[in-house]
PDB file of N, CA and C in Angstrom:
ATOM      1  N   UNK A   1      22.646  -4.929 -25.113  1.00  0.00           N
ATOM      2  CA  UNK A   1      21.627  -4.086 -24.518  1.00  0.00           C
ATOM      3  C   UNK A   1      21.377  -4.567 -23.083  1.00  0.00           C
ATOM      4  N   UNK A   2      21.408  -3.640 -22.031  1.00  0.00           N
ATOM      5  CA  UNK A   2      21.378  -3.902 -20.668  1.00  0.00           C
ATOM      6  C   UNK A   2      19.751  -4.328 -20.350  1.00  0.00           C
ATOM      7  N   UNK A   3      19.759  -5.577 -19.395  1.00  0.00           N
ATOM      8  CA  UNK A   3      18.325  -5.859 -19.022  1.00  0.00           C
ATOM      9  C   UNK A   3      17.867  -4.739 -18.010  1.00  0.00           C
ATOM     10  N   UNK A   4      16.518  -4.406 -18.408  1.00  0.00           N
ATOM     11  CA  UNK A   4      15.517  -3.525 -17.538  1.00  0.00           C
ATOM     12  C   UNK A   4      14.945  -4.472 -16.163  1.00  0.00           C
ATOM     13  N   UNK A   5      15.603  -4.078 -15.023  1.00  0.00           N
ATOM     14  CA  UNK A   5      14.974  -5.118 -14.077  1.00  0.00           C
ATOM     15  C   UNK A   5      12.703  -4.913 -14.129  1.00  0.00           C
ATOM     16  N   UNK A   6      12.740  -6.122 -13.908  1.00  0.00           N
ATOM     17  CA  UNK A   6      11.096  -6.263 -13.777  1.00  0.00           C
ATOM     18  C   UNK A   6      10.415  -5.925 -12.823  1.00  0.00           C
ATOM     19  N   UNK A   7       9.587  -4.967 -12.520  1.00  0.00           N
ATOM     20  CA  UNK A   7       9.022  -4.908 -11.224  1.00  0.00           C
ATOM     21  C   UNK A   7       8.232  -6.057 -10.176  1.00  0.00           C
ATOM     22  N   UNK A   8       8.329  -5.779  -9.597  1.00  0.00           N
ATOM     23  CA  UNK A   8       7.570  -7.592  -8.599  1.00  0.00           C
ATOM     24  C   UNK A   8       6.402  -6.714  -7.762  1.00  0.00           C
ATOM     25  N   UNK A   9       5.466  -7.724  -7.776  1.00  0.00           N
ATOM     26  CA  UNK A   9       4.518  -7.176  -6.744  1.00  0.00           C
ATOM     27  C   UNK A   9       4.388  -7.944  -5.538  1.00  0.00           C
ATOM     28  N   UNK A  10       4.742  -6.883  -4.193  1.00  0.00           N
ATOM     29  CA  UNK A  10       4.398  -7.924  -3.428  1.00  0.00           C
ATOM     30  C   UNK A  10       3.782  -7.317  -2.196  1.00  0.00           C
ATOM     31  N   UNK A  11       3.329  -8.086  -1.748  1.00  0.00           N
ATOM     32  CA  UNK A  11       1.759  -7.681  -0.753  1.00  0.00           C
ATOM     33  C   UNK A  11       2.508  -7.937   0.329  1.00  0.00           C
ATOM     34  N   UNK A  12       2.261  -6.453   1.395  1.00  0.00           N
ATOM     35  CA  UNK A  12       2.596  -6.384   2.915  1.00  0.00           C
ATOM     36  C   UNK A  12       1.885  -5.491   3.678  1.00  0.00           C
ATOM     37  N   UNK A  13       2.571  -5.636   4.943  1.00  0.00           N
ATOM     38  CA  UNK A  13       1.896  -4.926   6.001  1.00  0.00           C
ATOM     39  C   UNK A  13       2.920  -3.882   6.308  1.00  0.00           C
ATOM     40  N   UNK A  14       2.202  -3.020   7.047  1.00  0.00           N
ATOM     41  CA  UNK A  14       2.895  -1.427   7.416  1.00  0.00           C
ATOM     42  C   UNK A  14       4.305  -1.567   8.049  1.00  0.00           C
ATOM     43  N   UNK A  15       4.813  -2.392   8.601  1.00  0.00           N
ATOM     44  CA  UNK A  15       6.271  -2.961   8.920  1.00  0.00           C
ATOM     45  C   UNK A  15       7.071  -3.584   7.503  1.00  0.00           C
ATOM     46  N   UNK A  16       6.433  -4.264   6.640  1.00  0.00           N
ATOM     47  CA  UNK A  16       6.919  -4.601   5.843  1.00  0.00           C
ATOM     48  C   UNK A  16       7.557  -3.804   4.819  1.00  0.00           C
ATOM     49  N   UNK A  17       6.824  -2.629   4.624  1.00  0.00           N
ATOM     50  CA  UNK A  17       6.546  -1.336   4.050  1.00  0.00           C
ATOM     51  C   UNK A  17       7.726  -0.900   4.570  1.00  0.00           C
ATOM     52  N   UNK A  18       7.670  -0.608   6.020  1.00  0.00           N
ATOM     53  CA  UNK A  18       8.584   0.533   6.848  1.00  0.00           C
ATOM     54  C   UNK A  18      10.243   0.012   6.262  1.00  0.00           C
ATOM     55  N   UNK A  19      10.330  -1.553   6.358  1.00  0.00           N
ATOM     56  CA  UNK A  19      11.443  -2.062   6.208  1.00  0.00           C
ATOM     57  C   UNK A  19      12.136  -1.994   4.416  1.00  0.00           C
ATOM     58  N   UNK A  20      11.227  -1.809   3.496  1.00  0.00           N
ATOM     59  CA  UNK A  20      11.268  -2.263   2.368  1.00  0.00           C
ATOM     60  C   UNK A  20      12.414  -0.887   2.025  1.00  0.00           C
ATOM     61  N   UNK A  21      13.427  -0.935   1.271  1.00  0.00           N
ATOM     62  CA  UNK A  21      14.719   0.051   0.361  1.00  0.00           C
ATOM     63  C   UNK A  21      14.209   0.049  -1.108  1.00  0.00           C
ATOM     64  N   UNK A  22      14.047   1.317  -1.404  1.00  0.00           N
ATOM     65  CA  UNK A  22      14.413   1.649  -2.648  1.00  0.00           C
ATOM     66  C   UNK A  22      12.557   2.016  -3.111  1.00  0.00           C
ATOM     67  N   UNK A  23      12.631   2.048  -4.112  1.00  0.00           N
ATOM     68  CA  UNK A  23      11.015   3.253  -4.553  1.00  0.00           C
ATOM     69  C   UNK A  23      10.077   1.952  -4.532  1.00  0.00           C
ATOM     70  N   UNK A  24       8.587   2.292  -4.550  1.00  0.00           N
ATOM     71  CA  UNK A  24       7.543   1.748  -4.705  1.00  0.00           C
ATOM     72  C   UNK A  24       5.921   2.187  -4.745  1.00  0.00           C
ATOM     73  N   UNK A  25       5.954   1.316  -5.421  1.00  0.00           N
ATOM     74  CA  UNK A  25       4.054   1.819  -5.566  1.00  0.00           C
ATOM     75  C   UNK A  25       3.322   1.267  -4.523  1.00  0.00           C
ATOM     76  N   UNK A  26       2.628   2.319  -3.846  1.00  0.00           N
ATOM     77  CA  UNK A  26       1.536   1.494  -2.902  1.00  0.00           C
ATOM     78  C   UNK A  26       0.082   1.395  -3.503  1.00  0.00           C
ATOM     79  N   UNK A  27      -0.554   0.020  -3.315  1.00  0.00           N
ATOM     80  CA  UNK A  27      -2.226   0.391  -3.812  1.00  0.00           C
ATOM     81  C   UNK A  27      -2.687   0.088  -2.329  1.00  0.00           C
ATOM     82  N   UNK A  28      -3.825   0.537  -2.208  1.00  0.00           N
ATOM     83  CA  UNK A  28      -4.027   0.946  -1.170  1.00  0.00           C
ATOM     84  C   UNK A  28      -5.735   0.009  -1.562  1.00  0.00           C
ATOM     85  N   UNK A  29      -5.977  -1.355  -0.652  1.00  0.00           N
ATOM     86  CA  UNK A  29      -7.298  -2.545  -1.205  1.00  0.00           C
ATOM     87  C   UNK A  29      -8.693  -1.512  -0.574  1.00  0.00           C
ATOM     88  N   UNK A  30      -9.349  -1.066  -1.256  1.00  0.00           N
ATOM     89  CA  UNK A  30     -10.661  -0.971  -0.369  1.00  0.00           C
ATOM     90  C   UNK A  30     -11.834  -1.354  -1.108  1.00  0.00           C
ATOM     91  N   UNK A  31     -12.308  -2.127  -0.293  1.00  0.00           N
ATOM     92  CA  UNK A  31     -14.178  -2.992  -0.447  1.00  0.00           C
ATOM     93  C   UNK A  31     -15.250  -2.010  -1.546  1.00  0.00           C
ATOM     94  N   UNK A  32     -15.669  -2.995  -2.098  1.00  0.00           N
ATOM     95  CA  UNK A  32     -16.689  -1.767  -2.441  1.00  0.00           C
ATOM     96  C   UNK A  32     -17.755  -1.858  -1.535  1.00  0.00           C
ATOM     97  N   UNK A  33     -17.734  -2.400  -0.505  1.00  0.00           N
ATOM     98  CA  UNK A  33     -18.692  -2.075   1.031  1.00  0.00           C
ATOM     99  C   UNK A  33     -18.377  -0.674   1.423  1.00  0.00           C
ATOM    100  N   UNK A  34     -17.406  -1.003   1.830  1.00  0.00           N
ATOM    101  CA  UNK A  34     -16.396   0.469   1.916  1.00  0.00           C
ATOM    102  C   UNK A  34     -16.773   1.604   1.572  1.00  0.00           C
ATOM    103  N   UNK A  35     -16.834   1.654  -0.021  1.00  0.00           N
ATOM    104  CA  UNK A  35     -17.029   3.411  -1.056  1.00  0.00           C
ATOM    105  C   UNK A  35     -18.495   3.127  -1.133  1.00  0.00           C
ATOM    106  N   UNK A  36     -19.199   2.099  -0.889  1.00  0.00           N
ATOM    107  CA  UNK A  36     -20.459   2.512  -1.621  1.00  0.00           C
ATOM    108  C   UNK A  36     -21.346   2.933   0.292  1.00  0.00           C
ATOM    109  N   UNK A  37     -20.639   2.614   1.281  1.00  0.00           N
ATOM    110  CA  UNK A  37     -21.564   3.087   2.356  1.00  0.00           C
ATOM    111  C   UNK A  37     -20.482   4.604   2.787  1.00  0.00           C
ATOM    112  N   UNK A  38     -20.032   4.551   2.315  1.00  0.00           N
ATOM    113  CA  UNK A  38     -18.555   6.136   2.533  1.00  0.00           C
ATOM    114  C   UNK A  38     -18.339   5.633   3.849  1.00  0.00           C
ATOM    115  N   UNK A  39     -18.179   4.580   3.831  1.00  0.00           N
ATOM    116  CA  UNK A  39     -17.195   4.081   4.967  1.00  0.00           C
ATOM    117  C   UNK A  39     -15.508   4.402   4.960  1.00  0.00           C
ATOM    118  N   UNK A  40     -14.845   5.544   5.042  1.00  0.00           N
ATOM    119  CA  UNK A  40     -13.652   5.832   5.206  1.00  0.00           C
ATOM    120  C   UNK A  40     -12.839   5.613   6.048  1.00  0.00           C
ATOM    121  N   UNK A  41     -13.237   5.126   7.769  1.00  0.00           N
ATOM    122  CA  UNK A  41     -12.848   4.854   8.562  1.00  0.00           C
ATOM    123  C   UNK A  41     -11.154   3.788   8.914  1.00  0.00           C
ATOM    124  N   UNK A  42     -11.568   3.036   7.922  1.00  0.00           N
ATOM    125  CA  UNK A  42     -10.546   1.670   7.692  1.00  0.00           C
ATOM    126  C   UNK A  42      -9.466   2.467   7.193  1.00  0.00           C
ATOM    127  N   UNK A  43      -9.808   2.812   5.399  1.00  0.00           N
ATOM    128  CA  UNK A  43      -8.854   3.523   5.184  1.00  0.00           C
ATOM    129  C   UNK A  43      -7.887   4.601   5.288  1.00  0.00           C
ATOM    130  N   UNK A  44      -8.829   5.195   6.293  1.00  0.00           N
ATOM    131  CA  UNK A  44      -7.858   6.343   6.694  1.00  0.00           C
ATOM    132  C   UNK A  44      -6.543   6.185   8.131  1.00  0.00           C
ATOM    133  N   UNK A  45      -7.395   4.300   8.546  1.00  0.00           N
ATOM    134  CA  UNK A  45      -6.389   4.256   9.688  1.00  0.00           C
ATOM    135  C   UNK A  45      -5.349   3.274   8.920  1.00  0.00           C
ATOM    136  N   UNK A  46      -5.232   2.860   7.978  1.00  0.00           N
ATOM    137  CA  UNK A  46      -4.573   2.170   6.904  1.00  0.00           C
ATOM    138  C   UNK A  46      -3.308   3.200   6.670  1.00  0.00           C
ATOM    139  N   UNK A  47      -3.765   3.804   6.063  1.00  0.00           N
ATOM    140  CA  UNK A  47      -3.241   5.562   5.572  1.00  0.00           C
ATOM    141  C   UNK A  47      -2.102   6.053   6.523  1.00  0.00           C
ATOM    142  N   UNK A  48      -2.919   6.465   7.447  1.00  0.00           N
ATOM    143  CA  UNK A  48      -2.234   6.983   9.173  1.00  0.00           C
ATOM    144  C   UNK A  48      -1.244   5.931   9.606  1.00  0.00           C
ATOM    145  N   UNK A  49      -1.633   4.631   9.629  1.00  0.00           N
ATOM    146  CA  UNK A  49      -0.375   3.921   9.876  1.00  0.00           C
ATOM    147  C   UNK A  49       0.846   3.766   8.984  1.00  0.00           C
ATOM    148  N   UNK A  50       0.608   4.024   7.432  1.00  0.00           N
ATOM    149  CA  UNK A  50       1.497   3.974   6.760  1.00  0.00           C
ATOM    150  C   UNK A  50       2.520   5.251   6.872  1.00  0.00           C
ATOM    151  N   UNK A  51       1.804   6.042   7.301  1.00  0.00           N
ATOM    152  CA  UNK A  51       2.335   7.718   7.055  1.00  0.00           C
ATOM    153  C   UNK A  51       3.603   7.829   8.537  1.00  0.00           C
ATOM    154  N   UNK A  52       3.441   7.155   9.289  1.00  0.00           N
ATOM    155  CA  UNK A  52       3.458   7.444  11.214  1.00  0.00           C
ATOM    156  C   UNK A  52       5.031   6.277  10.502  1.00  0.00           C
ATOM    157  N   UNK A  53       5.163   5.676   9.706  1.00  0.00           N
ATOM    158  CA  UNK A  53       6.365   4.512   9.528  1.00  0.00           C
ATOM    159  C   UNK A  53       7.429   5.170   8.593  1.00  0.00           C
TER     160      UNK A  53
END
């Protein structure tokens, strides 16, 4: 029976991202400072930089 490779998690920045081959999950960290004042600001330039790579 063939091994199922394991997924790895690993934490980067929007270059790291840009450079990375092959599929992945992004989570995307936000504060609960953040959601509880609807501070969206961060995340949406988080977002925008990922999208622009």
């Amino acid at each position: 029976m063939p091994m199922t490779p394991r997924p790895s998690v690993v934490r980067t920045d929007v270059d790291g991202l840009a450079a990375f081959q092959g599929d992945a999950l992004l989570v995307l960290e936000i504060s609960k400072r953040e959601i509880e004042t609807g501070n969206i600001a961060s995340a949406l330039e988080r977002l925008h930089a990922i999208a622009e790579s």
